[in-house]
N, C-alpha and C. Protein backbone atom coordinates (compact mmCIF):
# COMPACT_ATOMS: atom_id res chain seq x y z
N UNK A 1 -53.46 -2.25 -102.13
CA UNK A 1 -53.51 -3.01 -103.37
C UNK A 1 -53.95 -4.44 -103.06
N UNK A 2 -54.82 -4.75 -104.19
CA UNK A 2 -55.49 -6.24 -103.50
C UNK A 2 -54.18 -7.42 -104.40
N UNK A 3 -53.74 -8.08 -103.39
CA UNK A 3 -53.07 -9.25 -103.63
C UNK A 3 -53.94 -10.67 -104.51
N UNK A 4 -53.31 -10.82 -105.67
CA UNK A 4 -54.19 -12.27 -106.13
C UNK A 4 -53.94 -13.53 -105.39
N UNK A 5 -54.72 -14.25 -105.41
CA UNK A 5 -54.92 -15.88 -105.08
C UNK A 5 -54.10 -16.38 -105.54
N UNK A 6 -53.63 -16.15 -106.73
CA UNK A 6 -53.28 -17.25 -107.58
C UNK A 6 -51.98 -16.61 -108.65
N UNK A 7 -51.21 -17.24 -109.27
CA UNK A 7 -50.56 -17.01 -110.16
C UNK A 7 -50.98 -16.18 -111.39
N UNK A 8 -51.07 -15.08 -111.65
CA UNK A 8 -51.40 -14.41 -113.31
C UNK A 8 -50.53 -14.37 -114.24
N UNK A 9 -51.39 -15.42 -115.53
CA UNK A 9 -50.94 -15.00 -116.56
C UNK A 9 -51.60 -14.24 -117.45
N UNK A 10 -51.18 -13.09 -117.93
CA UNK A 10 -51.60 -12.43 -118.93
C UNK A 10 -52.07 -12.73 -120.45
N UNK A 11 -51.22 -13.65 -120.70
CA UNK A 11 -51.41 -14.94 -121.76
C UNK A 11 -52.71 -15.93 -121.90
N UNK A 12 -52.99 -16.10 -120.58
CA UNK A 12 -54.02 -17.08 -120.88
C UNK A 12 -55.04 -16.08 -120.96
N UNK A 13 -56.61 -16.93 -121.03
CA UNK A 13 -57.82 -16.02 -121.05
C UNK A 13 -58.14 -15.46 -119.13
N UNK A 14 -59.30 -14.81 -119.42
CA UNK A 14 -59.40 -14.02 -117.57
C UNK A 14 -60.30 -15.16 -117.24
N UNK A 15 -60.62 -16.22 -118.08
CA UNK A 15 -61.54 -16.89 -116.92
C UNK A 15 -60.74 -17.03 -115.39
N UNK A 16 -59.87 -17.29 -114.97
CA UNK A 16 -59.36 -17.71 -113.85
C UNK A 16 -59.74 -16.43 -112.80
N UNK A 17 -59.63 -15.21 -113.59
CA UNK A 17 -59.87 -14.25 -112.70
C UNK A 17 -61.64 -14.06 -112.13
N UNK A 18 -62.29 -14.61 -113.28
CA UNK A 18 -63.62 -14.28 -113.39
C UNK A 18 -63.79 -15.93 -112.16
N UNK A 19 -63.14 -16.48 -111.73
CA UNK A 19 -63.58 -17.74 -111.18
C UNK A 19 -63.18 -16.87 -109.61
N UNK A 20 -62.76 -15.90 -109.28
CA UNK A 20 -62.37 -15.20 -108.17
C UNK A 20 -62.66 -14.35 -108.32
N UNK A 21 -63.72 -13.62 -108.84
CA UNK A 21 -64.65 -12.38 -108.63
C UNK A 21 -63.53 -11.13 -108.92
N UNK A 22 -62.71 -11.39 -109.32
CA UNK A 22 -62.00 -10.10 -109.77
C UNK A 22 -61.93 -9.98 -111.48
N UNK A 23 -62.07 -8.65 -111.57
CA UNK A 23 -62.76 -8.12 -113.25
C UNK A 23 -61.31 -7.91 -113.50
N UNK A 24 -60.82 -8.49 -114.94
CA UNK A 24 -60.09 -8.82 -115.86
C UNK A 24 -59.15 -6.99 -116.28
N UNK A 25 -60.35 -5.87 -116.35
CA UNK A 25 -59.68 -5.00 -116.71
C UNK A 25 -59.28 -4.39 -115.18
N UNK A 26 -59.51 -4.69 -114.05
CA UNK A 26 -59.51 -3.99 -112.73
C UNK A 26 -57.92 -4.75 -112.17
N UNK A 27 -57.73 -5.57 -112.85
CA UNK A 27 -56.70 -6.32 -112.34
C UNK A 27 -55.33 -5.63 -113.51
N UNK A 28 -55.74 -5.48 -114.74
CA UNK A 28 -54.75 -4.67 -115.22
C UNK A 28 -54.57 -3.71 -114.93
N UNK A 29 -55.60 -2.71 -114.73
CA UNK A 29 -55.10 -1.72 -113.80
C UNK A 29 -54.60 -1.22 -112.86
N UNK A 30 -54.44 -2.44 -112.33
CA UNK A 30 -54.14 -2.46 -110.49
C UNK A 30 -52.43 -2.84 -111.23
N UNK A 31 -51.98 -3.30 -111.81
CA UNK A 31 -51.04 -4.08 -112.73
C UNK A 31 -50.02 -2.64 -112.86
N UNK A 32 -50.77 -1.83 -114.17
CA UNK A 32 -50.30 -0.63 -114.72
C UNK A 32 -49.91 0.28 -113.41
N UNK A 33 -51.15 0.27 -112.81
CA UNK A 33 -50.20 1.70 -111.53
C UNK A 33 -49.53 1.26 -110.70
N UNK A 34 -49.38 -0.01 -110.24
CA UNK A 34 -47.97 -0.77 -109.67
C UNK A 34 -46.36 -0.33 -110.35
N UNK A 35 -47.13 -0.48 -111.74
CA UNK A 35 -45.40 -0.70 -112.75
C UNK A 35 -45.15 1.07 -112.34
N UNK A 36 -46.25 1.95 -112.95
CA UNK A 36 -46.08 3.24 -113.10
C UNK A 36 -45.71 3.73 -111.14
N UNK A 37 -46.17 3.50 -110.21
CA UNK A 37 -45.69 3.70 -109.37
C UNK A 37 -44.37 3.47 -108.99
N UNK A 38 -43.78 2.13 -109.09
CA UNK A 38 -42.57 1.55 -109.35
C UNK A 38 -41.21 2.19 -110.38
N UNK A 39 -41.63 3.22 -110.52
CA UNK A 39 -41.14 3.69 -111.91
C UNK A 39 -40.42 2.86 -112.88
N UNK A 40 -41.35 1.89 -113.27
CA UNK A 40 -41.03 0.99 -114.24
C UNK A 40 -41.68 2.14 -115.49
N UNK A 41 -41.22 1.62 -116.93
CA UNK A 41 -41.82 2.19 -118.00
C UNK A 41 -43.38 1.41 -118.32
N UNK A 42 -43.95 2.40 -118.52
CA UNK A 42 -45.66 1.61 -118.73
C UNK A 42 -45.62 1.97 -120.42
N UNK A 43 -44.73 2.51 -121.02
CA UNK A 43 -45.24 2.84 -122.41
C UNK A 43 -45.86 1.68 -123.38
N UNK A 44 -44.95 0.34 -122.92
CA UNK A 44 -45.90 -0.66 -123.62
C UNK A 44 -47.18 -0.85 -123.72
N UNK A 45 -47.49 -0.25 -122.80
CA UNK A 45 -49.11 -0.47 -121.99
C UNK A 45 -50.04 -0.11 -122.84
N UNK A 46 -49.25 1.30 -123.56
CA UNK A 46 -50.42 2.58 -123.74
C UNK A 46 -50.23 2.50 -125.90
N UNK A 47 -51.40 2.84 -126.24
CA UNK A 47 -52.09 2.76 -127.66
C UNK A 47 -51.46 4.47 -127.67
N UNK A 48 -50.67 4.37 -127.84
CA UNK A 48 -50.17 6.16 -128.56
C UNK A 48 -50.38 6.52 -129.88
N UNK A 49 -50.83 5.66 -130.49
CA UNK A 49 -51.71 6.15 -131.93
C UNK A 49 -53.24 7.05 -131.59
N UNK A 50 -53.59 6.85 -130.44
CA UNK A 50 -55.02 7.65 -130.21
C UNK A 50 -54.50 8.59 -129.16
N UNK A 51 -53.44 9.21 -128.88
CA UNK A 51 -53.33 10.09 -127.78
C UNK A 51 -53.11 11.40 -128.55
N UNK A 52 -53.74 12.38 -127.80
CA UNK A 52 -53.44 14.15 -128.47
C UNK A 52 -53.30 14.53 -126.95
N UNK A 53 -53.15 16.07 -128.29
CA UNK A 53 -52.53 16.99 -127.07
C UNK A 53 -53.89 17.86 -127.20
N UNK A 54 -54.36 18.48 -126.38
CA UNK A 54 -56.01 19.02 -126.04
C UNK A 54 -54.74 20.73 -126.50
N UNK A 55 -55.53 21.41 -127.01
CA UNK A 55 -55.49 22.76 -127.47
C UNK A 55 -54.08 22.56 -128.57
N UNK A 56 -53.23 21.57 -128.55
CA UNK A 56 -52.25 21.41 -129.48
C UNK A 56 -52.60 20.80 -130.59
N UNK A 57 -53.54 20.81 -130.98
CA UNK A 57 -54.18 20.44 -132.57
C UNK A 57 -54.19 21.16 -133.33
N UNK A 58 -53.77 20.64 -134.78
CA UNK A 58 -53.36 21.34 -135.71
C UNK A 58 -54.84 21.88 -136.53
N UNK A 59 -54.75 23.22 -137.88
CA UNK A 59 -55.85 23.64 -138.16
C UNK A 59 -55.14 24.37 -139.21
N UNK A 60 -55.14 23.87 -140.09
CA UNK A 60 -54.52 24.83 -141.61
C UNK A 60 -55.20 26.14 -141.85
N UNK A 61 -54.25 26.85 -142.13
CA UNK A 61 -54.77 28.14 -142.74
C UNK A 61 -54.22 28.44 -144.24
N UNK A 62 -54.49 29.24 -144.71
CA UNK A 62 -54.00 29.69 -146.13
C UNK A 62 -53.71 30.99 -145.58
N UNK A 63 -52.74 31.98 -145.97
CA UNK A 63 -52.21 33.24 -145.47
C UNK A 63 -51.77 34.17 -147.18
N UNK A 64 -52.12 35.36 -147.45
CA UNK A 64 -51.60 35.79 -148.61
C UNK A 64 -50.85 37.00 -147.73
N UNK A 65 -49.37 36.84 -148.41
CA UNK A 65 -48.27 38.31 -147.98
C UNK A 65 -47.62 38.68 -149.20
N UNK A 66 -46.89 39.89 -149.12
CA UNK A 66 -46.19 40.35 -150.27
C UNK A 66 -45.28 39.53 -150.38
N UNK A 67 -44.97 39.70 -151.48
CA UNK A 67 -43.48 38.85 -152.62
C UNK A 67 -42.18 38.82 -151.32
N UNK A 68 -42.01 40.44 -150.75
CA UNK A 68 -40.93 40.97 -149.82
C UNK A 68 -40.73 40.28 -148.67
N UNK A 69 -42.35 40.31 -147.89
CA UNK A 69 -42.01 39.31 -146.58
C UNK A 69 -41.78 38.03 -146.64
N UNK A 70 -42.36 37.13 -147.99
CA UNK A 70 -41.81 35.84 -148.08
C UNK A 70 -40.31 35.74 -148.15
N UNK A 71 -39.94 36.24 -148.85
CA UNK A 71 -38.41 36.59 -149.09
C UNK A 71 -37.58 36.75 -147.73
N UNK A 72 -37.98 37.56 -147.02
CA UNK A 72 -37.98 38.12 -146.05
C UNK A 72 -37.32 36.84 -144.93
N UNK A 73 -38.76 36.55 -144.46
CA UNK A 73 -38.97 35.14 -143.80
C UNK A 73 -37.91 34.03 -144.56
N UNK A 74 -37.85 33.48 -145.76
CA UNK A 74 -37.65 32.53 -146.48
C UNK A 74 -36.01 33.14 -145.81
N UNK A 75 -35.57 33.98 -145.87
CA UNK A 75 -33.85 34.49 -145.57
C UNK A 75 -33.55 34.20 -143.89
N UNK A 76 -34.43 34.65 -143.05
CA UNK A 76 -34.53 34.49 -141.69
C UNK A 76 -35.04 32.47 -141.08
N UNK A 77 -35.48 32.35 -141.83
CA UNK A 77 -35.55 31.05 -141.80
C UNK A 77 -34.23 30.15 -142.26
N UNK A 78 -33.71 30.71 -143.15
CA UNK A 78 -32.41 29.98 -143.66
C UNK A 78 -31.44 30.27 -142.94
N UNK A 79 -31.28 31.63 -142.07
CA UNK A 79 -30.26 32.02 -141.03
C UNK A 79 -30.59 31.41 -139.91
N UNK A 80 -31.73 31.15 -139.38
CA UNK A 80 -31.75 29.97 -138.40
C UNK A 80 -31.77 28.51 -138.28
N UNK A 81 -31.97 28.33 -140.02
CA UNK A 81 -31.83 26.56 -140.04
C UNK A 81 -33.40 25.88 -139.71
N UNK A 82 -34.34 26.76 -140.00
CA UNK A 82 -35.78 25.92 -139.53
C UNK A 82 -36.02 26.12 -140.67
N UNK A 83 -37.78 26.06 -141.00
CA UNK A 83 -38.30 26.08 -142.22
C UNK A 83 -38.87 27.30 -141.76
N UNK A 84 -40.12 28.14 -143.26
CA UNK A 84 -40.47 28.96 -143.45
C UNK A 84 -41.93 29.37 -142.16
N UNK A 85 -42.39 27.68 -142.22
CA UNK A 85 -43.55 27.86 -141.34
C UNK A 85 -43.04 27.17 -139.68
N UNK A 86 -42.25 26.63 -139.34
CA UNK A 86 -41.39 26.91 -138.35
C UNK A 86 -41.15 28.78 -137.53
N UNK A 87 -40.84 29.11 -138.29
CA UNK A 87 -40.52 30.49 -138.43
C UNK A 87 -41.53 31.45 -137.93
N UNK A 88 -42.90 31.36 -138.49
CA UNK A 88 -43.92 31.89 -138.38
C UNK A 88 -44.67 31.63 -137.28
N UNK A 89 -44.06 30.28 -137.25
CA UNK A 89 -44.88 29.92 -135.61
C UNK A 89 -44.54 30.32 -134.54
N UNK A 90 -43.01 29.99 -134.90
CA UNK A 90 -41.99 30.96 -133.52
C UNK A 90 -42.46 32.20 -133.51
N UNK A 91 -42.57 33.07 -134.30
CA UNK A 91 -42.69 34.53 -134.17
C UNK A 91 -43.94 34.91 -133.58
N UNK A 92 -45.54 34.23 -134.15
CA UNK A 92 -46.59 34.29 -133.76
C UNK A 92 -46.69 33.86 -132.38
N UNK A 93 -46.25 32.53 -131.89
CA UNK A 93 -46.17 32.33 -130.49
C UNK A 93 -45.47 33.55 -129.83
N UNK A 94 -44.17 33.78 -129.83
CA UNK A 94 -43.35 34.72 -129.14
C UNK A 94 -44.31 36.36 -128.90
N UNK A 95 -45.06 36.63 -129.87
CA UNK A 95 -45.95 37.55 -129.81
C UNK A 95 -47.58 37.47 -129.03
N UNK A 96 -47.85 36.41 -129.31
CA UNK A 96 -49.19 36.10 -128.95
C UNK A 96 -48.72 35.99 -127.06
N UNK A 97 -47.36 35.47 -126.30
CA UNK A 97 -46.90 35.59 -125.20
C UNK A 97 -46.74 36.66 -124.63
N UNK A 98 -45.91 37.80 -125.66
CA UNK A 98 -46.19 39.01 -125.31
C UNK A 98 -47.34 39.64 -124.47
N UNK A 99 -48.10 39.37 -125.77
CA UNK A 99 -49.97 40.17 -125.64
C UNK A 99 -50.06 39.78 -124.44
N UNK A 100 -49.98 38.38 -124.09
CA UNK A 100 -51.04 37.69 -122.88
C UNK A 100 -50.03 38.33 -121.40
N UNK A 101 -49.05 39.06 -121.40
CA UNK A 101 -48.90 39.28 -120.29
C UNK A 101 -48.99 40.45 -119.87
């Protein structure tokens, strides 16, 4: 890890860094995997309004079933305390796990 010259403040602007040939975002980075190595918390760090989950994205469907299985579901859902589409997901996952093995 490269050691600075000088005192950093984060506060001021990077000219000081740019006056010592070290790039402004290379020095936060060097910053972040210190803390994250350190097992300090980096969550301040990070913009979690733009983070996903890659294959965990959502995608609406519309589904038509009989009167019976809503009912059905709507009763099994209330005996476990989730919701209706809670329910459906559990079951579809738990199956789709099945298949894949």
């Amino acid at each position: 890890m490269y050691a600075m010259p000088f005192e950093y403040d984060p506060r001021k602007s990077d000219s000081n860094l740019k006056k010592h040939g070290i790039d402004f975002e290379e020095a936060q980075a060097s910053d972040f995997d210190k803390k994250f190595d350190d097992g300090e918390s980096v969550i301040a760090n990070l913009d979690l309004s733009k983070a996903r989950r890659p294959a965990e994205e959502q995608k609406r469907i519309n589904m038509d079933v009989p009167v019976w299985m809503l009912a059905a579901l709507d009763r099994e859902a209330k005996r476990l305390g989730v919701t209706r589409q809670s329910i459906i997901k559990m079951w579809l996952a738990e199956r789709l796990q099945q298949a894949g093995q």
